[in-house]
N, C-alpha and C. Protein backbone atom coordinates (compact mmCIF):
# COMPACT_ATOMS: atom_id res chain seq x y z
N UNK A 1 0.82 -1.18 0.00
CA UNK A 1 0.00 0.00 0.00
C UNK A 1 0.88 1.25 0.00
N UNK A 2 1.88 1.30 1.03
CA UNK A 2 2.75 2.63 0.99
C UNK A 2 3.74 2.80 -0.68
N UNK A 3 3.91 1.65 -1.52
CA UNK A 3 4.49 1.65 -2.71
C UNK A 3 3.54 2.46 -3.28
N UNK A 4 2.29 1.83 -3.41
CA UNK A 4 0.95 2.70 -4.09
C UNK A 4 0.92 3.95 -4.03
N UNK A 5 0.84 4.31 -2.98
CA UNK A 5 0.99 5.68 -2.79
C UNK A 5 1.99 6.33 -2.74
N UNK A 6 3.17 5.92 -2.81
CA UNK A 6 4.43 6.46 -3.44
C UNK A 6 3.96 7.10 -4.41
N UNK A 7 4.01 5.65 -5.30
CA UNK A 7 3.92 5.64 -6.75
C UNK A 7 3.21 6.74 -7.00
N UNK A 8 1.86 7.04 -6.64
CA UNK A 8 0.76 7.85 -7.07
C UNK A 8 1.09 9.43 -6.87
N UNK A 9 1.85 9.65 -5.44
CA UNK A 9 2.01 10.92 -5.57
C UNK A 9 3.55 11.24 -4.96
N UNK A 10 4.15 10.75 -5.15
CA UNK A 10 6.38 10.48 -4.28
C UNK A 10 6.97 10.93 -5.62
N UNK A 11 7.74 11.56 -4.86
CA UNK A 11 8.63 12.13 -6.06
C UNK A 11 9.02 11.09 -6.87
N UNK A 12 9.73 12.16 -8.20
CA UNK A 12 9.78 11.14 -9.31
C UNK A 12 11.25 10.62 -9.59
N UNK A 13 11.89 11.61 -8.58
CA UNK A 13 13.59 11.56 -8.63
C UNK A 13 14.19 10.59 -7.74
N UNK A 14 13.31 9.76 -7.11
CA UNK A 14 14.20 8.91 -5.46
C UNK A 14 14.41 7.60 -6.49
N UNK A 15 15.18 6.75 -6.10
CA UNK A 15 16.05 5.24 -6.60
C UNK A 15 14.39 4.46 -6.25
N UNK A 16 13.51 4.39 -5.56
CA UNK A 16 12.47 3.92 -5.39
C UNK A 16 11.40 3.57 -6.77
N UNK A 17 11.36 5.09 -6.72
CA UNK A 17 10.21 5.69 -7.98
C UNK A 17 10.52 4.94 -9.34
N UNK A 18 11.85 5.47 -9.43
CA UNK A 18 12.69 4.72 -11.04
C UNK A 18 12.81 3.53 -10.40
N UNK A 19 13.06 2.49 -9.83
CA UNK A 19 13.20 1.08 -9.84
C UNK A 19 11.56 0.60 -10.11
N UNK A 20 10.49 1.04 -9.39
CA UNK A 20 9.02 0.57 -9.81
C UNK A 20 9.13 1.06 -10.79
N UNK A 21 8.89 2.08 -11.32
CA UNK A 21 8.58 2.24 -12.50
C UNK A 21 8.99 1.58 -13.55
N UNK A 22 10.74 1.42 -13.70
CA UNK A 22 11.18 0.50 -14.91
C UNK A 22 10.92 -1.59 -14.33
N UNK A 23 9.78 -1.36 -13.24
CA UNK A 23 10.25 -2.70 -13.17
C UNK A 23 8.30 -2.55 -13.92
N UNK A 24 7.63 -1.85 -13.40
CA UNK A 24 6.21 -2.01 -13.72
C UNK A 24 5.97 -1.51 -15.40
N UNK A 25 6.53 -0.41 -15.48
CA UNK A 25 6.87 0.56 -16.94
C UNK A 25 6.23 1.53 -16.59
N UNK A 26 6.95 2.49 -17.47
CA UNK A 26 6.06 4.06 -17.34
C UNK A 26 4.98 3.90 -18.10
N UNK A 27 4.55 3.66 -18.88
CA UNK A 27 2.72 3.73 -19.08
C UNK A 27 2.19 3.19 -17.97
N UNK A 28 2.21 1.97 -16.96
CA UNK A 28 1.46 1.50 -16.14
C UNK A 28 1.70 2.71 -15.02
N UNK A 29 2.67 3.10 -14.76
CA UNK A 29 2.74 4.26 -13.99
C UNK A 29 2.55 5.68 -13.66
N UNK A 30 2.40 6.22 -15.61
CA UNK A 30 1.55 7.07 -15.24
C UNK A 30 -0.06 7.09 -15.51
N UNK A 31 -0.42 5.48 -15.56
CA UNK A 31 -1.95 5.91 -15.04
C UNK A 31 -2.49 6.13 -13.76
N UNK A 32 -1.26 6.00 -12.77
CA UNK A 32 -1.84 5.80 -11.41
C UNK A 32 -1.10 7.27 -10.60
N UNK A 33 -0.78 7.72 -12.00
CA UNK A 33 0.04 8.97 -10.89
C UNK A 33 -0.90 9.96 -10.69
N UNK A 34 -0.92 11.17 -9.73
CA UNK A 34 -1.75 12.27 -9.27
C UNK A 34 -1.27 13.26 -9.55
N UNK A 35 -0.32 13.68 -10.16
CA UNK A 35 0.01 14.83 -10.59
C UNK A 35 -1.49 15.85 -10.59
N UNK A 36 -0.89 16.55 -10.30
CA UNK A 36 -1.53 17.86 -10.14
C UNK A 36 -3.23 17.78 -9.72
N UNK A 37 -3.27 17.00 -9.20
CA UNK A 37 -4.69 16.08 -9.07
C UNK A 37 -5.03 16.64 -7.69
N UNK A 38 -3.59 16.67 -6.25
CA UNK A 38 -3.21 17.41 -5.47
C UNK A 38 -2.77 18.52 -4.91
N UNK A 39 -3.04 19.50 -4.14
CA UNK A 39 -2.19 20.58 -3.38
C UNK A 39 -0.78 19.68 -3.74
N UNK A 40 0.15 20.84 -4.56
CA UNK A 40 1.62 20.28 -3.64
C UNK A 40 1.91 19.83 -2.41
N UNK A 41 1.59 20.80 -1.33
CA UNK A 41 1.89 20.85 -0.07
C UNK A 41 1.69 19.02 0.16
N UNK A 42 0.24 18.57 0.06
CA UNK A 42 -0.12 17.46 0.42
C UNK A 42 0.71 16.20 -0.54
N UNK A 43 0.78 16.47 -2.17
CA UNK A 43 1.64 15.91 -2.97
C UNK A 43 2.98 15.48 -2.20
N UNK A 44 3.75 16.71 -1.54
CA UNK A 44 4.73 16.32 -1.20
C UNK A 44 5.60 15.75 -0.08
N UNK A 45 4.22 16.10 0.83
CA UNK A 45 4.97 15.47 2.38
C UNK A 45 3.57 13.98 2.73
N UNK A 46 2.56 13.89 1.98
CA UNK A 46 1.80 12.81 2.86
C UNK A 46 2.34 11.34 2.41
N UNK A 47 3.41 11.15 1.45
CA UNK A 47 3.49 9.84 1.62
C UNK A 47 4.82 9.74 2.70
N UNK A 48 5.69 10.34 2.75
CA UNK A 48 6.55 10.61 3.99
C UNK A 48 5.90 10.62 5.67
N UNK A 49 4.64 11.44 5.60
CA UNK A 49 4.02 11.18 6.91
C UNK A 49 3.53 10.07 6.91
N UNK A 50 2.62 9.04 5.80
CA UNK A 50 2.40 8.14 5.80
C UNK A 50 3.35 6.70 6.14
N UNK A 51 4.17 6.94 5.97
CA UNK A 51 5.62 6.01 6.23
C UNK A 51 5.69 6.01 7.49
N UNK A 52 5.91 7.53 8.20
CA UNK A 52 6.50 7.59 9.29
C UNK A 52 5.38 7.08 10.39
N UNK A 53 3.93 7.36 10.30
CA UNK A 53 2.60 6.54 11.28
C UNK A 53 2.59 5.17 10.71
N UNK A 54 3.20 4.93 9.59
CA UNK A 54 2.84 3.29 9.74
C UNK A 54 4.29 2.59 10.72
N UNK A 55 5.19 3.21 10.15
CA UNK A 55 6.28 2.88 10.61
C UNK A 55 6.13 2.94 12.64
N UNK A 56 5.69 4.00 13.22
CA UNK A 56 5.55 4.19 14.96
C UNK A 56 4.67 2.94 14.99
N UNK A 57 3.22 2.83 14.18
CA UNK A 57 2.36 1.95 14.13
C UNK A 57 2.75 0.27 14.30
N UNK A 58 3.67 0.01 13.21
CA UNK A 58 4.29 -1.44 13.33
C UNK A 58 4.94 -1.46 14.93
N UNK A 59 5.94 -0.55 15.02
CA UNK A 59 7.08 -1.09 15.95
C UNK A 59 5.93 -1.10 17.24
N UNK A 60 4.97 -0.27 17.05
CA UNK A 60 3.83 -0.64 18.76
C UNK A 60 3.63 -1.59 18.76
N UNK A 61 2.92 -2.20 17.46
CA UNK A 61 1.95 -3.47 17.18
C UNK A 61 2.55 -4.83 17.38
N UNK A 62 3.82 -4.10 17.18
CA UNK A 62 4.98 -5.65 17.34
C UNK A 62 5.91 -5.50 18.73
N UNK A 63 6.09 -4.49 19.47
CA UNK A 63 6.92 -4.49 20.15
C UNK A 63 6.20 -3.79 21.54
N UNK A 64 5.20 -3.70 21.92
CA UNK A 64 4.54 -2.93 23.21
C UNK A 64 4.73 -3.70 24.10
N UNK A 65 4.62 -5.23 24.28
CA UNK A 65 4.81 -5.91 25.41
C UNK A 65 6.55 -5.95 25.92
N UNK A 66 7.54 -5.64 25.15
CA UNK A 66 8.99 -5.80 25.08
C UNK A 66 9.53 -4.60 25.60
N UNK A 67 8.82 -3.56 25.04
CA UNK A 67 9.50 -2.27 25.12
C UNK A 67 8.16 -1.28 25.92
N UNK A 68 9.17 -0.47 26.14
CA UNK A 68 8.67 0.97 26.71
C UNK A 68 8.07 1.88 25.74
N UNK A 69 6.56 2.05 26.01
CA UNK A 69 5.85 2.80 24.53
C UNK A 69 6.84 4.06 24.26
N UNK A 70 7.44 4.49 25.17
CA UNK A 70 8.32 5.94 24.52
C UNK A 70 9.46 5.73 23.96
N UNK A 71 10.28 4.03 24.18
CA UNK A 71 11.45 4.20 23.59
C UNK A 71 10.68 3.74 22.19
N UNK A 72 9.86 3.24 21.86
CA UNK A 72 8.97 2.70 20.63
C UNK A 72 9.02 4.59 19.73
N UNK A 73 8.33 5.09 20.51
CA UNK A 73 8.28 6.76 19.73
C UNK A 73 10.24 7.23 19.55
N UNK A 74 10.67 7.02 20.01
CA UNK A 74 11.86 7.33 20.05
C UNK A 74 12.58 6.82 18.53
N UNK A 75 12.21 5.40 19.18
CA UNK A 75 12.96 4.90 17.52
C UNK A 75 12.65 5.38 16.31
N UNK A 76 11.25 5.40 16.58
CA UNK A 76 10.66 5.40 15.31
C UNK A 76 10.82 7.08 14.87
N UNK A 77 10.94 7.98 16.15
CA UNK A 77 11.42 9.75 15.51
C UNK A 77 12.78 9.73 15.07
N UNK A 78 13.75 9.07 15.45
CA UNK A 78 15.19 8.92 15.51
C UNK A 78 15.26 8.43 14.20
N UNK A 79 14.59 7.30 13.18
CA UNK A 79 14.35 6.59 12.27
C UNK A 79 14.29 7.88 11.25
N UNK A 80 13.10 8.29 10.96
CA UNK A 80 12.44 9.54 10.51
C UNK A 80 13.23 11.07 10.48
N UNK A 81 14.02 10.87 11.12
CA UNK A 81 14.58 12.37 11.07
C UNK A 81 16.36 11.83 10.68
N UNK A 82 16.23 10.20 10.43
CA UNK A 82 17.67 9.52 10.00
C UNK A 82 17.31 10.12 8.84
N UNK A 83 16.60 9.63 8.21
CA UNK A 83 16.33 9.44 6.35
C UNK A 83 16.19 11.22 5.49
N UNK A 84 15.88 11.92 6.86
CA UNK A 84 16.04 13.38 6.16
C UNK A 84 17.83 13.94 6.42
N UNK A 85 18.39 13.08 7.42
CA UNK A 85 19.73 13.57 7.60
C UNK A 85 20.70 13.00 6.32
N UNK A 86 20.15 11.80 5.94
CA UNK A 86 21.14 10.79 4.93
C UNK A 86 20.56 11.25 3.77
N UNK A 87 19.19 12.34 3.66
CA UNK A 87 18.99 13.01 2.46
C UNK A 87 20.33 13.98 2.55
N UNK A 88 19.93 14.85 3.53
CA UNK A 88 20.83 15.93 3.59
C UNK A 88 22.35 15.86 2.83
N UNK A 89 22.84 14.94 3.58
CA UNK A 89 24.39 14.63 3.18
C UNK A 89 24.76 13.91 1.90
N UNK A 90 23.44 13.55 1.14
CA UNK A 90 23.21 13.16 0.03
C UNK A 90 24.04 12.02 -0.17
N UNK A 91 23.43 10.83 1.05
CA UNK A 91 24.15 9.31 0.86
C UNK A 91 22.65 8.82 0.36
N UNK A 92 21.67 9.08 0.59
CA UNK A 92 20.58 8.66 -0.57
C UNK A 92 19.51 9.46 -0.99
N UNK A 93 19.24 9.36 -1.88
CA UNK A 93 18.41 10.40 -2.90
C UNK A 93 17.19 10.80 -2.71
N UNK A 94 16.37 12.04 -2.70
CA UNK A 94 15.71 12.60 -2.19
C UNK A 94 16.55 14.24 -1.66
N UNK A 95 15.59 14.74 -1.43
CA UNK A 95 15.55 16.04 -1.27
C UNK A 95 15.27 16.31 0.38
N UNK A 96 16.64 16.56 1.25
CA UNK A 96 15.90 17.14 2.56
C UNK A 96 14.70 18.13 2.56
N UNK A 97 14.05 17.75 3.80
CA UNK A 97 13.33 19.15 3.86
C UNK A 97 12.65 19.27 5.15
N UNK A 98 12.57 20.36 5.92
CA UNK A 98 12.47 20.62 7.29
C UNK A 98 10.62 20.45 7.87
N UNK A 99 9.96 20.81 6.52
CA UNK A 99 8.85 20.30 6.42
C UNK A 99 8.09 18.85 6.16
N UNK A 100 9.15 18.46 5.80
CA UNK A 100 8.65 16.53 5.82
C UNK A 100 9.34 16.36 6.96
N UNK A 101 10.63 16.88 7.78
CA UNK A 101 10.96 15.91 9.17
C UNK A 101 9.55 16.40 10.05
N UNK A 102 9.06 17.77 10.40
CA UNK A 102 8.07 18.30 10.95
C UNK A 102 6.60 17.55 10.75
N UNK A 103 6.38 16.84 9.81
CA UNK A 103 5.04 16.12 9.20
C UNK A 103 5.18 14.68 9.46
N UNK A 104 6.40 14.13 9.14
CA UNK A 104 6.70 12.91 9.42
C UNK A 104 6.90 12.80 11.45
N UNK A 105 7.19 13.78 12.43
CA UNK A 105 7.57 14.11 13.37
C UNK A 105 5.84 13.72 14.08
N UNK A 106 4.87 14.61 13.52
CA UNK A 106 3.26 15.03 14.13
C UNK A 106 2.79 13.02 13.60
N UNK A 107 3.24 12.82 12.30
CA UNK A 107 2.75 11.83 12.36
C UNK A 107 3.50 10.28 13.66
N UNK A 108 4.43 10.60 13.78
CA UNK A 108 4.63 9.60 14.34
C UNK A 108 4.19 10.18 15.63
N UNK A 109 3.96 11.31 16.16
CA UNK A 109 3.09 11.55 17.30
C UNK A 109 1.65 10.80 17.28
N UNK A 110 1.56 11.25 16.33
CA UNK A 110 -0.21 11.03 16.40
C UNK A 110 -0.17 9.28 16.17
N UNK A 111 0.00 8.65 15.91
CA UNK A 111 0.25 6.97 15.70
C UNK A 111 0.54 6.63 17.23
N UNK A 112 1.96 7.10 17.92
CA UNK A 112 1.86 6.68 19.00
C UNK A 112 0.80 7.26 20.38
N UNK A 113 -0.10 8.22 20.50
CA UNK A 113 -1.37 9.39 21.04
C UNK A 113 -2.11 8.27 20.35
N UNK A 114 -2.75 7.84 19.26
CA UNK A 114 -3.56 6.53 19.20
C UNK A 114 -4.16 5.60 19.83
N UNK A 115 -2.58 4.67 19.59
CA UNK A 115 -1.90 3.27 20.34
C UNK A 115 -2.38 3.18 21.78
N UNK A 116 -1.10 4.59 22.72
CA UNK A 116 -0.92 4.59 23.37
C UNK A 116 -1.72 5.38 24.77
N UNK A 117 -2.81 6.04 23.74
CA UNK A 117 -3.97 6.84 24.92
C UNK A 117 -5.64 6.39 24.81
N UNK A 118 -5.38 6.09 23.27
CA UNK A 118 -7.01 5.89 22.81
C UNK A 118 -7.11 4.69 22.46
N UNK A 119 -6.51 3.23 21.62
CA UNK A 119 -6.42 2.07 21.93
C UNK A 119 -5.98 1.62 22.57
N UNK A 120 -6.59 0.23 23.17
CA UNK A 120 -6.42 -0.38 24.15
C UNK A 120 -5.38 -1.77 24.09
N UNK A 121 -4.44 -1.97 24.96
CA UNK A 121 -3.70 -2.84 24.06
C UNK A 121 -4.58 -4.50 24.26
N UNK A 122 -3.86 -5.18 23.10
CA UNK A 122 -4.61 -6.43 22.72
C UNK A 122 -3.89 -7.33 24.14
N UNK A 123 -4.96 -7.74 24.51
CA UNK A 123 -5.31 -8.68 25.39
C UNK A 123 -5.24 -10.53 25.04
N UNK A 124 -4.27 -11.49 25.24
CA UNK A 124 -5.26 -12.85 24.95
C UNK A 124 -5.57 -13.18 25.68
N UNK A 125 -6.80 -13.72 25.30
CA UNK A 125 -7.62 -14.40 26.45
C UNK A 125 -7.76 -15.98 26.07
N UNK A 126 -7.34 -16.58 27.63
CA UNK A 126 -7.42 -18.07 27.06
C UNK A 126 -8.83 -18.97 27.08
N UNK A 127 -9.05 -19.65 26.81
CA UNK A 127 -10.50 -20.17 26.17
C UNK A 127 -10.18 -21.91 26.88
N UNK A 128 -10.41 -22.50 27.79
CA UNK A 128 -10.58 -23.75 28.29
C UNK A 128 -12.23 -24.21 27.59
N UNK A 129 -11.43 -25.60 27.14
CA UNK A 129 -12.63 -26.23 26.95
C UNK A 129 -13.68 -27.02 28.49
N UNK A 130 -12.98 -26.87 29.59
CA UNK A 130 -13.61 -27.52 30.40
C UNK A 130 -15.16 -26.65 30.84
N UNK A 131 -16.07 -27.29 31.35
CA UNK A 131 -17.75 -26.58 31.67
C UNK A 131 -17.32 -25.95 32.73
């Protein structure tokens, strides 16, 4: 799903974009693109925020009984504000920008404010067959 929505609205310049694309082809790709279909603003930072709430999202879903829900937010901001630093220094491709660490930042807030205030964590409950 997060490829999808790459694809549809993620820049066109990251090693990502060009590997789907020449693996799917550019006609199949630009029927699914949104160009201008979007606000920039939203074009350019929601699949980055989207990454970054699924990303807080997994490491809860998989790791809440192991870990401490804040070192869980931790990783996952530390993660997120990696990939705009290794933009920066241009060890991989993409474009820093202070407005996707800030969007990607609220989203991994709001994923773990979810989880961690408004769902409840999963419970098993064991089930005996005895009466």
């Amino acid at each position: 799903m997060g490829l999808l929505v790459y694809l549809c609205i993620g820049s066109t310049q990251t090693g990502l974009f060009l590997f789907t694309s020449n693996l799917l082809g550019p006609e199949l790709v630009s029927l699914i693109r949104l160009e201008g279909s979007l606000p920039l603003f939203i074009q350019f930072h929601l699949a980055d925020s989207l990454w970054a709430f699924a990303l807080t999202s997994t490491l809860y879903l998989l790791l809440y009984n192991e870990m401490q829900r804040m070192k869980l937010l931790i990783i996952a901001v530390v993660a997120s504000a990696s990939f705009e630093l290794l933009q920066y220094v241009n060890l991989i491709g993409g474009t820093a920008d202070l407005f996707d660490l800030g969007f990607m930042l609220a989203a991994s807030g709001l994923a773990y404010f979810l989880f961690s205030k408004k769902l409840l964590p999963c419970e098993t409950t064991s089930y005996s067959s005895e009466p």
